[in-house]
C-alpha atoms as a PDB file:
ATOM      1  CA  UNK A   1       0.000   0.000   0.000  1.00  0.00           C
ATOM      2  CA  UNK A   2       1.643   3.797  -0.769  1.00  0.00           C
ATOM      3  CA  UNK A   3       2.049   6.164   1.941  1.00  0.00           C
ATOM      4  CA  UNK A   4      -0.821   9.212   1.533  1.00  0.00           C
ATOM      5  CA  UNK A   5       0.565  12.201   0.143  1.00  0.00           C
ATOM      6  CA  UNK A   6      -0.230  16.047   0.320  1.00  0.00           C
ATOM      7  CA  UNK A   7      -0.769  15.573  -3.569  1.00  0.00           C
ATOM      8  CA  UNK A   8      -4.379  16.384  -4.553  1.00  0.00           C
ATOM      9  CA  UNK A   9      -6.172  14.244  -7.744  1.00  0.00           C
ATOM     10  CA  UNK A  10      -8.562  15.120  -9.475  1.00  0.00           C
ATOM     11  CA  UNK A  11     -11.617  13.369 -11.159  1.00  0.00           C
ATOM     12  CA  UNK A  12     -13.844  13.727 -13.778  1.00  0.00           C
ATOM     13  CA  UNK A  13     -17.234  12.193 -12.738  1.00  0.00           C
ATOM     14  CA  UNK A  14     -19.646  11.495 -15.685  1.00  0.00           C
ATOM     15  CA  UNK A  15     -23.377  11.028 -15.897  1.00  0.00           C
ATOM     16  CA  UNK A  16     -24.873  12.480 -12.856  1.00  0.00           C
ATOM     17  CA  UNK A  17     -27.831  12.349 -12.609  1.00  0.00           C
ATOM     18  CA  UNK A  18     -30.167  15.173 -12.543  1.00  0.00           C
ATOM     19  CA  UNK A  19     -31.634  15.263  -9.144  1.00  0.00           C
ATOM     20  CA  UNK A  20     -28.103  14.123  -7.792  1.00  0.00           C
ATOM     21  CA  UNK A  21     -26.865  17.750  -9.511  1.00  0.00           C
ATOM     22  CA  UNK A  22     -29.797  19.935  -8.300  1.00  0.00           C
ATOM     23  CA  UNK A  23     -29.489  17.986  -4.708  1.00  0.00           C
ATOM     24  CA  UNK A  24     -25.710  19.307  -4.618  1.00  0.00           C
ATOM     25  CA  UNK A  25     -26.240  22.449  -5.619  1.00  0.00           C
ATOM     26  CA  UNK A  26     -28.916  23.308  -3.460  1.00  0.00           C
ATOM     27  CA  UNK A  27     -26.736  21.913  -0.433  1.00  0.00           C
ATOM     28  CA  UNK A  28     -23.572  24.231  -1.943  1.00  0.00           C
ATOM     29  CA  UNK A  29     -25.612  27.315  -1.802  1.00  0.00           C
ATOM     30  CA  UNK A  30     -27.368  26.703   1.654  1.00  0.00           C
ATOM     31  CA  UNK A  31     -24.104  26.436   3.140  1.00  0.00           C
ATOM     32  CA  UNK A  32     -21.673  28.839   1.314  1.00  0.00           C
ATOM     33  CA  UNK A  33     -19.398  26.636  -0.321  1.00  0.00           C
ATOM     34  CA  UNK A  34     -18.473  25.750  -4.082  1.00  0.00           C
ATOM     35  CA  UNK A  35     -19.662  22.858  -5.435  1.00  0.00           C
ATOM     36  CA  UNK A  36     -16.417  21.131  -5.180  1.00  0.00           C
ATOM     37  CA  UNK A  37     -16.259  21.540  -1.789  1.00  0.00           C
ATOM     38  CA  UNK A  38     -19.550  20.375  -1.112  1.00  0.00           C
ATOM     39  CA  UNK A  39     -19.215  17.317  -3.633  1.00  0.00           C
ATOM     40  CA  UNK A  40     -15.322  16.683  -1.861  1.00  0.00           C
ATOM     41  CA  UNK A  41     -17.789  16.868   1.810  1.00  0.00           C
ATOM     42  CA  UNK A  42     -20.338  14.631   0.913  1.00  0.00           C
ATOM     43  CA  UNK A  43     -18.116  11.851  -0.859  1.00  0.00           C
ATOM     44  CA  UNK A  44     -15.829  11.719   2.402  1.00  0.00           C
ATOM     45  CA  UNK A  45     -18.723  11.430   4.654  1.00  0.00           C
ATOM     46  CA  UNK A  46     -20.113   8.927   2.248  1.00  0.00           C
ATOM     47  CA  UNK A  47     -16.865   6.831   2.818  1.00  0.00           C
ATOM     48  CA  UNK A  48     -17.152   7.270   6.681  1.00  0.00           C
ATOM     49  CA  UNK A  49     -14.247   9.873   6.692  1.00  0.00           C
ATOM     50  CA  UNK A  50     -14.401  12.304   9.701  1.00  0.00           C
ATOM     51  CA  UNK A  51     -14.572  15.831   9.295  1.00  0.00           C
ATOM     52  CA  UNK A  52     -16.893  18.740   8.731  1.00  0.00           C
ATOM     53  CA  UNK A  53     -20.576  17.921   9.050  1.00  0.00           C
ATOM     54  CA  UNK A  54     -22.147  18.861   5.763  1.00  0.00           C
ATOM     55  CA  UNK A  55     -25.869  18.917   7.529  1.00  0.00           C
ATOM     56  CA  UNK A  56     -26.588  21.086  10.905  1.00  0.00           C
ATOM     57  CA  UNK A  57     -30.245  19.886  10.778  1.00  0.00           C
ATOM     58  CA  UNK A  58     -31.856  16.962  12.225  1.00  0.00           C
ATOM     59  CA  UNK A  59     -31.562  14.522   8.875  1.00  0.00           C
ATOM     60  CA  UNK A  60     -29.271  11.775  10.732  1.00  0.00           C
ATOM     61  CA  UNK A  61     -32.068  11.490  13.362  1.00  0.00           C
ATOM     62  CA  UNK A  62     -34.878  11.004  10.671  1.00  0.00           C
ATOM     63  CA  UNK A  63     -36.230   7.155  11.016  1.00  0.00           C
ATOM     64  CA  UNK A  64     -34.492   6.037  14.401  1.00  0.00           C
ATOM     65  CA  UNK A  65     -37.588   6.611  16.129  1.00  0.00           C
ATOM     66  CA  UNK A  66     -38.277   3.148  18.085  1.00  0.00           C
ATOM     67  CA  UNK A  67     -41.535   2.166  19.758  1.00  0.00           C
ATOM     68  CA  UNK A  68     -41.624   2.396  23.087  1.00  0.00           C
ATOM     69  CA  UNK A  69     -45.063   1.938  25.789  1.00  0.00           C
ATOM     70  CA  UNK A  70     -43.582   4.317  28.421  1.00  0.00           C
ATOM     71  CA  UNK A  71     -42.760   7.339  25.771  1.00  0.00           C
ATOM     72  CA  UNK A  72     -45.932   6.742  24.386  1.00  0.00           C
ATOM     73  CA  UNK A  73     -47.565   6.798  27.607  1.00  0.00           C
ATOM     74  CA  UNK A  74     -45.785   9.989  29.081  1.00  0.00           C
ATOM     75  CA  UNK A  75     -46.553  11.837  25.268  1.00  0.00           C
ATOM     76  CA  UNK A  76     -50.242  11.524  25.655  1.00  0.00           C
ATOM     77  CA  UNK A  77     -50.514  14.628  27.470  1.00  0.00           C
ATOM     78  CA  UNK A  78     -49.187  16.347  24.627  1.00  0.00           C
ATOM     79  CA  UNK A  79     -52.772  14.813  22.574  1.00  0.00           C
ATOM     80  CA  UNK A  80     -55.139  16.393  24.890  1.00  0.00           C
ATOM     81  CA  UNK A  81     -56.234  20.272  24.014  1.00  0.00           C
ATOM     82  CA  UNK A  82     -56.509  22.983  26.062  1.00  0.00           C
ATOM     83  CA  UNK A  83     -59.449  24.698  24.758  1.00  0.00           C
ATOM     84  CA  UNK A  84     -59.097  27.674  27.419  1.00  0.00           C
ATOM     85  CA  UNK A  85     -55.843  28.534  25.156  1.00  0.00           C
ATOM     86  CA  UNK A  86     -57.665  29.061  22.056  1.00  0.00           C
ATOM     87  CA  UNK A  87     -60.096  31.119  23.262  1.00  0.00           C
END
């Protein structure tokens, strides 16, 4: 195996798909950067490199939500209306 240099590469990615393209450029503006930076983010995060969270939102939360009696017991509260508040 070589020893990792300073030298950057470059690549030429072909084909993207459409909604991959508007996805990355929407992310690039919303957070200031180029779009190489924010394609060079989100390919190192895909490969489970550390660094720089591309996302500040609640995204890596969405879907972990797991069924539980007691939550769902101490929630109901939050079901009932307070009709005096709307008044």
């Amino acid at each position: 195996m070589s020893k990792p240099s300073d030298k950057s590469i470059q690549y030429t990615i072909r084909r993207v798909p459409e909604q991959t393209d508007h996805i990355l450029r929407e992310k690039a503006a919303e957070y200031g950067m180029s779009l190489n930076e924010t394609a060079l983010k989100v390919l190192q995060r895909g490969l489970g490199q550390r660094g720089e969270v591309l996302h500040h939102d609640l995204d890596a939360y969405a879907g972990t939500w797991v069924q539980e009696d007691t939550v769902d017991e101490a929630l109901k509260g939050f079901e009932v209306i307070d009709e005096g508040m709307w008044s």
